[in-house]
C-alpha atoms as a PDB file:
ATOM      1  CA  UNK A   1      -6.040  48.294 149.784  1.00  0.00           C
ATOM      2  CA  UNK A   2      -3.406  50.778 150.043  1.00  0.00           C
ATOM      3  CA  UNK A   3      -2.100  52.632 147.270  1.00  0.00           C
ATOM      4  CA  UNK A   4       1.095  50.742 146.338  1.00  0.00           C
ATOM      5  CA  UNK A   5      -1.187  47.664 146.134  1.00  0.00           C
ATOM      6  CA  UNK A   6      -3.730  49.864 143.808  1.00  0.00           C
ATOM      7  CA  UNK A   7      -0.351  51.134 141.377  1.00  0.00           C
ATOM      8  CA  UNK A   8       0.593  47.122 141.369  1.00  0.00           C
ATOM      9  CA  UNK A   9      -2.820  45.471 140.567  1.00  0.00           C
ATOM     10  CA  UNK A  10      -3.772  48.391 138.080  1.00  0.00           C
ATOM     11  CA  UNK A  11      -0.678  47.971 136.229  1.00  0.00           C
ATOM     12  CA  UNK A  12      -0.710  44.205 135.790  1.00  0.00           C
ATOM     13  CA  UNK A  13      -3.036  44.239 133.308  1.00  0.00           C
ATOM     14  CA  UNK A  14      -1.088  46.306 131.078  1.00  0.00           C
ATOM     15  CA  UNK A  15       2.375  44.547 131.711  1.00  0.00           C
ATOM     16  CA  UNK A  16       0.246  41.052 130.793  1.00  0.00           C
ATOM     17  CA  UNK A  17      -0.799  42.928 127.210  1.00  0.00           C
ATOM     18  CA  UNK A  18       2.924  43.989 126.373  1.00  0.00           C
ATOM     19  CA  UNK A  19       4.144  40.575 126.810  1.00  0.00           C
ATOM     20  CA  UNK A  20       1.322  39.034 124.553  1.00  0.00           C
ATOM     21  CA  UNK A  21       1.790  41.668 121.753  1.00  0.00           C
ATOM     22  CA  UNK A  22       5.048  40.580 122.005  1.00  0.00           C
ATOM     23  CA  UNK A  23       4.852  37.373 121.896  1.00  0.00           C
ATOM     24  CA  UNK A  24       2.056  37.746 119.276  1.00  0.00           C
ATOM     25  CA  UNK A  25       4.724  39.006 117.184  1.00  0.00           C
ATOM     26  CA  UNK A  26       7.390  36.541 117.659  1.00  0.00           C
ATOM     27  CA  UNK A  27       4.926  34.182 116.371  1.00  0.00           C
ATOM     28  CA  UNK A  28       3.679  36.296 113.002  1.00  0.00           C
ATOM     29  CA  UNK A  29       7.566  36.719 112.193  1.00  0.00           C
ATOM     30  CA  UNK A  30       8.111  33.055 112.998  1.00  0.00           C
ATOM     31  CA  UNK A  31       5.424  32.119 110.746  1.00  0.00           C
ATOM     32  CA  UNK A  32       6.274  34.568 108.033  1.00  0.00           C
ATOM     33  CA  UNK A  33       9.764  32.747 107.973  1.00  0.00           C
ATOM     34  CA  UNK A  34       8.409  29.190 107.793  1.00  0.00           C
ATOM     35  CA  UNK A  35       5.871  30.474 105.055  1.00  0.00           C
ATOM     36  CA  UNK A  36       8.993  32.032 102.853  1.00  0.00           C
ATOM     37  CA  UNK A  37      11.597  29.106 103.639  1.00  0.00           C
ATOM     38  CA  UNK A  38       8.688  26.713 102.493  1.00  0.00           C
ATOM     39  CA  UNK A  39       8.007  29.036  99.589  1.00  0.00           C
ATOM     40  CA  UNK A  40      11.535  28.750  98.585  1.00  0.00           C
ATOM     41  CA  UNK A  41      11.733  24.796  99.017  1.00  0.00           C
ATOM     42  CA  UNK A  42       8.627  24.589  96.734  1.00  0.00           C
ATOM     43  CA  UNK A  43       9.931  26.658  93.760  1.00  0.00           C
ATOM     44  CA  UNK A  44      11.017  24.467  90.799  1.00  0.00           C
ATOM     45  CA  UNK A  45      14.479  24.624  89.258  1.00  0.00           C
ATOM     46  CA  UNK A  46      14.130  26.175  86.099  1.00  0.00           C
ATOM     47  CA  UNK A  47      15.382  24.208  83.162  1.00  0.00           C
ATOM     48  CA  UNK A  48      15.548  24.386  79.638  1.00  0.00           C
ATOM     49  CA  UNK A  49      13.736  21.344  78.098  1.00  0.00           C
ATOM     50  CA  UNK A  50      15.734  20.145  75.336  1.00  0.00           C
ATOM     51  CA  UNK A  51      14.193  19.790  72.174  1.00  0.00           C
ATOM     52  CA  UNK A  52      14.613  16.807  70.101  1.00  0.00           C
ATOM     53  CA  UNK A  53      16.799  17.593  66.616  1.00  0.00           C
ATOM     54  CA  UNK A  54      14.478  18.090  63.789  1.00  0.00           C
ATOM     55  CA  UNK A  55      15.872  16.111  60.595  1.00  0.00           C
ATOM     56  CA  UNK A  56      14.879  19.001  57.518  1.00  0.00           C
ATOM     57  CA  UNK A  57      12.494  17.735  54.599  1.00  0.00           C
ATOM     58  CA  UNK A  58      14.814  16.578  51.721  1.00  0.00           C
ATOM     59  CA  UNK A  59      13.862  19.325  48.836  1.00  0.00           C
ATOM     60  CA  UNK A  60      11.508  18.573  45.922  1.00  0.00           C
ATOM     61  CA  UNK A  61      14.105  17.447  43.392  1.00  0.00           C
ATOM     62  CA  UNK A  62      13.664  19.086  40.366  1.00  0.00           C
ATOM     63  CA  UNK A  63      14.346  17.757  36.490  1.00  0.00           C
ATOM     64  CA  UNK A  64      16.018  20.943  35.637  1.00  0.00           C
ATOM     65  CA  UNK A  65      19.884  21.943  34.943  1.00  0.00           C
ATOM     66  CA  UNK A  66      21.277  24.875  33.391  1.00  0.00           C
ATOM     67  CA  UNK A  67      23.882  24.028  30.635  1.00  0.00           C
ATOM     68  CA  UNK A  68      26.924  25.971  29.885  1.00  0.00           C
ATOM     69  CA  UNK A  69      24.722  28.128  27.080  1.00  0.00           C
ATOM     70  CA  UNK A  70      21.976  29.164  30.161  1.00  0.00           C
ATOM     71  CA  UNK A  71      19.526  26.527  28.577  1.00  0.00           C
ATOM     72  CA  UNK A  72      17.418  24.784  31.060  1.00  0.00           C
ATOM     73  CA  UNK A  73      17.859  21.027  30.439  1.00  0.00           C
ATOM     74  CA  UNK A  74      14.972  18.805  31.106  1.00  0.00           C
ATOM     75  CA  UNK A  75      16.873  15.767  32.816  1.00  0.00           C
ATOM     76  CA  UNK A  76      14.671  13.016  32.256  1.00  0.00           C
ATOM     77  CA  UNK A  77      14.322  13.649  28.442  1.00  0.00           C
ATOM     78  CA  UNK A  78      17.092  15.577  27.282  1.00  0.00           C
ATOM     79  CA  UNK A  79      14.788  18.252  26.598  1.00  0.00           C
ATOM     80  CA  UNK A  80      15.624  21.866  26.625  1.00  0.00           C
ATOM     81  CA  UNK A  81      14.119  25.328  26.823  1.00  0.00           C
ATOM     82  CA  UNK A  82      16.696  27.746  26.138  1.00  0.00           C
ATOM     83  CA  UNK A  83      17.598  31.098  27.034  1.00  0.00           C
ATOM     84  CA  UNK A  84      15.621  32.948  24.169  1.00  0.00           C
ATOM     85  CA  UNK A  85      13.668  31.109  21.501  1.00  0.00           C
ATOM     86  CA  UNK A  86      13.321  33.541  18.246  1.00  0.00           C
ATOM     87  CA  UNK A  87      12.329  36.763  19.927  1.00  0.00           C
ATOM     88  CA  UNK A  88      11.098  35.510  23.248  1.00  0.00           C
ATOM     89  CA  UNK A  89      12.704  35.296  26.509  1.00  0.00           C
ATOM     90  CA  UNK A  90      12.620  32.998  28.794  1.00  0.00           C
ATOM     91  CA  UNK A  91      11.341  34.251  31.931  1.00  0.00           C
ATOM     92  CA  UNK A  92      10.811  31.399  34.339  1.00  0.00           C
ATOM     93  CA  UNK A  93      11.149  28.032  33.937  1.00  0.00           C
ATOM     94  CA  UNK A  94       9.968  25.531  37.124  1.00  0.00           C
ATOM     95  CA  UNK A  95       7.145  22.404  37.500  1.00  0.00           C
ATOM     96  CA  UNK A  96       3.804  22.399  37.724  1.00  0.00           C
ATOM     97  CA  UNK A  97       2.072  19.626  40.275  1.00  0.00           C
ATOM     98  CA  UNK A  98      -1.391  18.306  38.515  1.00  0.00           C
ATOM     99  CA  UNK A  99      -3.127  15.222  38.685  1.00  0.00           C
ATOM    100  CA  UNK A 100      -3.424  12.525  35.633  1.00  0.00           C
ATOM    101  CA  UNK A 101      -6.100  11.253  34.232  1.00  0.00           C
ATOM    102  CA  UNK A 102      -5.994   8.613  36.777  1.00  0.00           C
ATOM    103  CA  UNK A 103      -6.320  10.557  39.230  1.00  0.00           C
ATOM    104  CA  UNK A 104      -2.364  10.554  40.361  1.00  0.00           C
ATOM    105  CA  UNK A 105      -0.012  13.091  40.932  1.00  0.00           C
ATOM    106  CA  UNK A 106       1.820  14.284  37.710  1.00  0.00           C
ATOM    107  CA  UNK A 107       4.969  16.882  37.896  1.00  0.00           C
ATOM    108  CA  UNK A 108       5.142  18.844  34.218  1.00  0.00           C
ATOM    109  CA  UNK A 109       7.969  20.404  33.426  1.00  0.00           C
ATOM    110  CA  UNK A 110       7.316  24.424  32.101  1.00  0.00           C
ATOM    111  CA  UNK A 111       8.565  27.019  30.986  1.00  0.00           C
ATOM    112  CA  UNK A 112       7.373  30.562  30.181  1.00  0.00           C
ATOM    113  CA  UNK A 113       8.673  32.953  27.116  1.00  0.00           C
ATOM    114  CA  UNK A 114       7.619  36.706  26.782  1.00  0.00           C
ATOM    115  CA  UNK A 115       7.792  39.106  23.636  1.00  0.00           C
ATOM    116  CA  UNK A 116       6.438  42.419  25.600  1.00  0.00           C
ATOM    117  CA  UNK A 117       6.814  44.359  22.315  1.00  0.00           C
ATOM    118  CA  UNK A 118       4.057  42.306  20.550  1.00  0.00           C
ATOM    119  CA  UNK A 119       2.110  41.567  23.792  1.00  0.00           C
ATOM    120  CA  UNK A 120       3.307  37.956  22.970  1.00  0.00           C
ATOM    121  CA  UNK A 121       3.321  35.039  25.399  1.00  0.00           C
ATOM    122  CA  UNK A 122       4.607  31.225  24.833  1.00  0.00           C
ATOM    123  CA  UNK A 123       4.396  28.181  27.512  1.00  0.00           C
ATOM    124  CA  UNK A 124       6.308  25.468  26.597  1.00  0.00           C
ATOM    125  CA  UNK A 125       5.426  21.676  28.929  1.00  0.00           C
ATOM    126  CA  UNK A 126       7.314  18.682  29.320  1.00  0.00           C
ATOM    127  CA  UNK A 127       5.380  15.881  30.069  1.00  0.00           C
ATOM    128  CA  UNK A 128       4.749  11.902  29.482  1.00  0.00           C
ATOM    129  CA  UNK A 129       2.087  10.902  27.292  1.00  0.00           C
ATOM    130  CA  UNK A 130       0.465   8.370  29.355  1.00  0.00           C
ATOM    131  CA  UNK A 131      -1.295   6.355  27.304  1.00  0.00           C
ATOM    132  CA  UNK A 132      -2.433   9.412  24.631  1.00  0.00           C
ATOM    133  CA  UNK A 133      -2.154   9.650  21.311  1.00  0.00           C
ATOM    134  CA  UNK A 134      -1.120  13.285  19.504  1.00  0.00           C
ATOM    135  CA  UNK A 135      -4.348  13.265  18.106  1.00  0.00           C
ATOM    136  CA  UNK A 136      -6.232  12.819  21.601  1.00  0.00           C
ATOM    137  CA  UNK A 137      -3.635  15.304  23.559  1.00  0.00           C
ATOM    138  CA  UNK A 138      -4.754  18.224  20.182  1.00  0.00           C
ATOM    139  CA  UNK A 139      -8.029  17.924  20.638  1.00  0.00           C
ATOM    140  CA  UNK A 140      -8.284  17.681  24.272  1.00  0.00           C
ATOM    141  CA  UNK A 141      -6.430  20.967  24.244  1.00  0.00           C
ATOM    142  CA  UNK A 142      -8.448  22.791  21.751  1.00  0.00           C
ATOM    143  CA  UNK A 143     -11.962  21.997  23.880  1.00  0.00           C
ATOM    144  CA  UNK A 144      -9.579  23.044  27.061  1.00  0.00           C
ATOM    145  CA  UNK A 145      -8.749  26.359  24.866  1.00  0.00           C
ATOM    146  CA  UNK A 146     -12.293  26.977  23.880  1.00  0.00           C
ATOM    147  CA  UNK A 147     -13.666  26.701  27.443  1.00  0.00           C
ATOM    148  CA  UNK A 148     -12.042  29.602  28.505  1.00  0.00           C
ATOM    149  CA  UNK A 149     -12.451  31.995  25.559  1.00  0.00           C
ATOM    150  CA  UNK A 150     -14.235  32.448  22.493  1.00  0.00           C
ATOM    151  CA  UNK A 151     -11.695  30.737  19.406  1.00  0.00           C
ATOM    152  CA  UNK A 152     -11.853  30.027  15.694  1.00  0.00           C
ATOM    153  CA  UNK A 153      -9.720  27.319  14.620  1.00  0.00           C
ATOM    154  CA  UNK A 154      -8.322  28.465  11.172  1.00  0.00           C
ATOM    155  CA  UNK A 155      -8.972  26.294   8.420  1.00  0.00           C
ATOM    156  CA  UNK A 156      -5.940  27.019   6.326  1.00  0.00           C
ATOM    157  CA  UNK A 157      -2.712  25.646   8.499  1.00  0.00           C
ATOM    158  CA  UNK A 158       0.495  26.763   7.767  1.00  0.00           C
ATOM    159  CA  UNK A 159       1.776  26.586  10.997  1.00  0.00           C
ATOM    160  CA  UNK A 160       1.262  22.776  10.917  1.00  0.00           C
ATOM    161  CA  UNK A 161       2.899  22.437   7.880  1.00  0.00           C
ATOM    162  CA  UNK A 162       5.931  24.977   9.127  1.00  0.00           C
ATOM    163  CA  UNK A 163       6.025  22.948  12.107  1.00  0.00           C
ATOM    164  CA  UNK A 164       6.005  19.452  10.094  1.00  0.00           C
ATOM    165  CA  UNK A 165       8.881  20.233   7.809  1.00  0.00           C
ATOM    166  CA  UNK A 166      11.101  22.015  10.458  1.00  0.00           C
ATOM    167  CA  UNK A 167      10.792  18.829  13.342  1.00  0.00           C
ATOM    168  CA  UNK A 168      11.394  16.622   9.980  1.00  0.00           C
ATOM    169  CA  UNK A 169      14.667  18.751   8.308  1.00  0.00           C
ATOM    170  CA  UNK A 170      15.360  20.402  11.770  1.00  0.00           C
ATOM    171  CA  UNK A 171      15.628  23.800  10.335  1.00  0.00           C
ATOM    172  CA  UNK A 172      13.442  26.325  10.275  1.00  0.00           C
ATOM    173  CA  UNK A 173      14.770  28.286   7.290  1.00  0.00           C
ATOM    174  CA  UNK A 174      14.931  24.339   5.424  1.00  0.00           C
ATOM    175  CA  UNK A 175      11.393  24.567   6.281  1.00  0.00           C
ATOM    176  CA  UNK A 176      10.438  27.727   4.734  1.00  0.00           C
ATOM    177  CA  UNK A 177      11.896  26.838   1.784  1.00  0.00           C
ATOM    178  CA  UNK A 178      11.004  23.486   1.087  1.00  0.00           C
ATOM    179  CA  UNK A 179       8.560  22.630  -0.996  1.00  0.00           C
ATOM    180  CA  UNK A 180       6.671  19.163   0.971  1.00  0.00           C
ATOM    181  CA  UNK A 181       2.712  18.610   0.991  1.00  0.00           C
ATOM    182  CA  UNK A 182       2.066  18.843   4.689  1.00  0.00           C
ATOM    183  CA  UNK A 183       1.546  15.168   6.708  1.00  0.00           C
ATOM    184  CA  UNK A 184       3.839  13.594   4.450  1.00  0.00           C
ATOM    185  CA  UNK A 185       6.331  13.847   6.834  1.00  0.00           C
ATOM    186  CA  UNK A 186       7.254  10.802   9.803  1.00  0.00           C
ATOM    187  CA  UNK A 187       7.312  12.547  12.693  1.00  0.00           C
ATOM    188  CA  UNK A 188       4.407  13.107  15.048  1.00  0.00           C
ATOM    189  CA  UNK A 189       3.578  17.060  15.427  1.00  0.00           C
ATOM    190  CA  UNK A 190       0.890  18.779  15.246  1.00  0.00           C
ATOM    191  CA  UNK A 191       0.131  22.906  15.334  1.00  0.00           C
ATOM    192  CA  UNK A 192      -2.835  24.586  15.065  1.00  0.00           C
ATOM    193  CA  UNK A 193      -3.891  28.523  15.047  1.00  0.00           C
ATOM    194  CA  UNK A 194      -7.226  29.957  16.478  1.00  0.00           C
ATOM    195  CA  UNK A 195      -8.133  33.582  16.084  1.00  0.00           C
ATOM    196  CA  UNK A 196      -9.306  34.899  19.510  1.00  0.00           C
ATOM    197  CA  UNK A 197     -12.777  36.885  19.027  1.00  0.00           C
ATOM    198  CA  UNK A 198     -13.142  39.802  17.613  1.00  0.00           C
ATOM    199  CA  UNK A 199     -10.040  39.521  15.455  1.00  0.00           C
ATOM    200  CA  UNK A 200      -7.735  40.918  18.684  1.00  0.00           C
ATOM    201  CA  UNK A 201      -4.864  38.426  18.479  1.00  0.00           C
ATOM    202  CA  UNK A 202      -4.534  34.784  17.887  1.00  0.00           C
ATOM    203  CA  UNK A 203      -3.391  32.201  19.779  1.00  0.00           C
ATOM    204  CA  UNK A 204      -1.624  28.550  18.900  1.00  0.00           C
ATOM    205  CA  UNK A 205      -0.779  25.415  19.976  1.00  0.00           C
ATOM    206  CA  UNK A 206       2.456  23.277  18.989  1.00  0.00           C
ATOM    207  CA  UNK A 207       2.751  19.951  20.200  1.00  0.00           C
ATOM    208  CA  UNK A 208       5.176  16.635  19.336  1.00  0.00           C
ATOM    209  CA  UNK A 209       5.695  13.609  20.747  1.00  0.00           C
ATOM    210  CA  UNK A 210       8.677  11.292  21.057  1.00  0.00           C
ATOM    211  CA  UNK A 211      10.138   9.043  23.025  1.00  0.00           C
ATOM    212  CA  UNK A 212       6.589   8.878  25.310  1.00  0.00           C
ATOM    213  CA  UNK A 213       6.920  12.397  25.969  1.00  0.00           C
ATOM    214  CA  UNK A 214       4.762  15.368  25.211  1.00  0.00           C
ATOM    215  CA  UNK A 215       6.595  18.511  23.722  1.00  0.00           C
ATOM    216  CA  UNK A 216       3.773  21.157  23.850  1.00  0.00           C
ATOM    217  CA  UNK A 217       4.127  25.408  23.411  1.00  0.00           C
ATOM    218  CA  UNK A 218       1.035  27.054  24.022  1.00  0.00           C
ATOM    219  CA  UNK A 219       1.621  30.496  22.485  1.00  0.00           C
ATOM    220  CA  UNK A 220      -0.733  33.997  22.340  1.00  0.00           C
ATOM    221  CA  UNK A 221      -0.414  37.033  20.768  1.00  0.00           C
ATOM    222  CA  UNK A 222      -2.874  40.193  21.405  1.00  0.00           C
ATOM    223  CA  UNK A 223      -1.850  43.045  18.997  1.00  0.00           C
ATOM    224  CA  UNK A 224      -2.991  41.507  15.420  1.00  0.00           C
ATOM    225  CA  UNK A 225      -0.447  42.053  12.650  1.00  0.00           C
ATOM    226  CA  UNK A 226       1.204  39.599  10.425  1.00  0.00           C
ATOM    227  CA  UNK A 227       4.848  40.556  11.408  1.00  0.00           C
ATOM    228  CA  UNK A 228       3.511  39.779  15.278  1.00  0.00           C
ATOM    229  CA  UNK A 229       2.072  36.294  13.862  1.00  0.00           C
ATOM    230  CA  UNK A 230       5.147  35.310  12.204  1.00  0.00           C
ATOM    231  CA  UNK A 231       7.648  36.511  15.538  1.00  0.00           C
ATOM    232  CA  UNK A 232       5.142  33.825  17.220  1.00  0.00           C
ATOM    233  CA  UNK A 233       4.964  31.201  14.609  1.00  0.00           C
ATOM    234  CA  UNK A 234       8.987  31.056  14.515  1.00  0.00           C
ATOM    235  CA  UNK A 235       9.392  31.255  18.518  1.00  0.00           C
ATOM    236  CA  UNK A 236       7.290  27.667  18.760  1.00  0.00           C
ATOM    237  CA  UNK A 237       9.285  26.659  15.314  1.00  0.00           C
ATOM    238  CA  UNK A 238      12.489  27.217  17.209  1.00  0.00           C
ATOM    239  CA  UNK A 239      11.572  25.520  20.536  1.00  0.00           C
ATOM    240  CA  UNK A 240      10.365  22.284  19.008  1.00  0.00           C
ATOM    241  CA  UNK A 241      13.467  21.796  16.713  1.00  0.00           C
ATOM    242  CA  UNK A 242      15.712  22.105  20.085  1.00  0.00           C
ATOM    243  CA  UNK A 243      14.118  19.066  21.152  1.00  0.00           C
ATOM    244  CA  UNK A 244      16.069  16.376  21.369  1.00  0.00           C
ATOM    245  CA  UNK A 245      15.000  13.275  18.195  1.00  0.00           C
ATOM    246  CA  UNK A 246      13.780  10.107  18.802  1.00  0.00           C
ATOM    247  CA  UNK A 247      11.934   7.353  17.279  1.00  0.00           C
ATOM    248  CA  UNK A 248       8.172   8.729  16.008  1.00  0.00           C
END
């Protein structure tokens, strides 16, 4: 073998490697472009779903209405809690969501007073009477009352006598000064007065009734003093007369 022939067969090998790399290449790139163009054919559109229109929930109505003098009118009844009842301001007035004695859903309208000088607080509720008598609703209260705190129901009741004589004359100064035995009176109302223990304040309960409707302030005071007594006594006086009359 001469040594042309020797350059030509030892240099074949390496000519056959160049053009295999090469071509080894072609293919990777080849592949590479299939493997992004089929990449690119795969990728979903991107959309925005659209969402279906979501009718809002109606609001809970509500019984109230504010009248030209900032009372808060109870719709169904006519009844009102106004802006300040003797010495007490209203603070809120909304509903409260409890169930009957049956079991059902019952919306009470209330309404909250505040005397911060005399630590004094009134609730007054709205509700139907369902079936209960005045008597039945006072002493259901009282044993509700005495669950929660040690009470002494007073034996001597002026405050149901006040309250008697002002529903009846609709005045609470007519009250004061009239001169009727109490029960003697037509309409339905009832209030009573506990002392809280220890002698530390003293709480009440007011409640008429007309028309099938409750009327009911639940009022407490915690600094003990006559004058505090009587600012609470008159606050309930003054609510209840503001109801609107019926037939007892």
């Amino acid at each position: 073998m001469t040594l042309s022939e020797q350059r030509t067969y030892s240099g074949a090998p390496h000519l056959q490697e160049g053009r295999l790399r090469l071509l080894t290449s072609k293919l990777a790139v080849s592949a590479l472009a299939l493997v992004m163009l089929t990449a690119c054919q795969s990728t979903p559109v991107q959309t925005t779903a659209t969402l279906p229109e979501l009718t809002p929930l109606a609001p809970e109505p509500t019984p109230w209405r504010l009248d030209e003098n900032n009372a808060a009118v109870h719709q169904p009844t006519g009844g009102v809690c106004p802006a300040m009842i003797g010495t007490f301001e209203r603070t809120d007035y909304s509903v409260l969501a409890i169930q009957d004695r049956h079991g059902e859903p019952r919306y009470d309208a209330i309404c909250q007073y505040l005397n911060s000088d005399i630590a004094g607080k009134i609730t007054a509720y709205i509700y139907i009477t369902d079936g209960m008598t005045l008597e039945d609703e006072v002493r259901g209260t009282i044993e509700a009352i005495g669950s929660r705190a040690e009470i002494n129901v007073m034996d001597d009741q002026p405050c149901n006598t006040r309250l008697q004589l002002a529903m009846a004359l609709g005045s609470i100064i007519a009250a004061e000064e009239a001169e009727i035995s109490p029960g003697t009176t037509p309409i339905k109302a009832s209030c009573i007065a506990m002392e809280l223990s220890g002698a530390t304040g003293r709480t009440y309960l007011g409640l008429t009734e007309n028309n099938g409707w409750f009327f009911k302030t639940r009022a407490t005071t915690r600094l003990a003093s006559e004058d505090n007594y009587q600012q609470t006594d008159a606050a309930m006086l003054d609510f209840h007369i503001q109801q609107p009359a019926g037939e007892n």
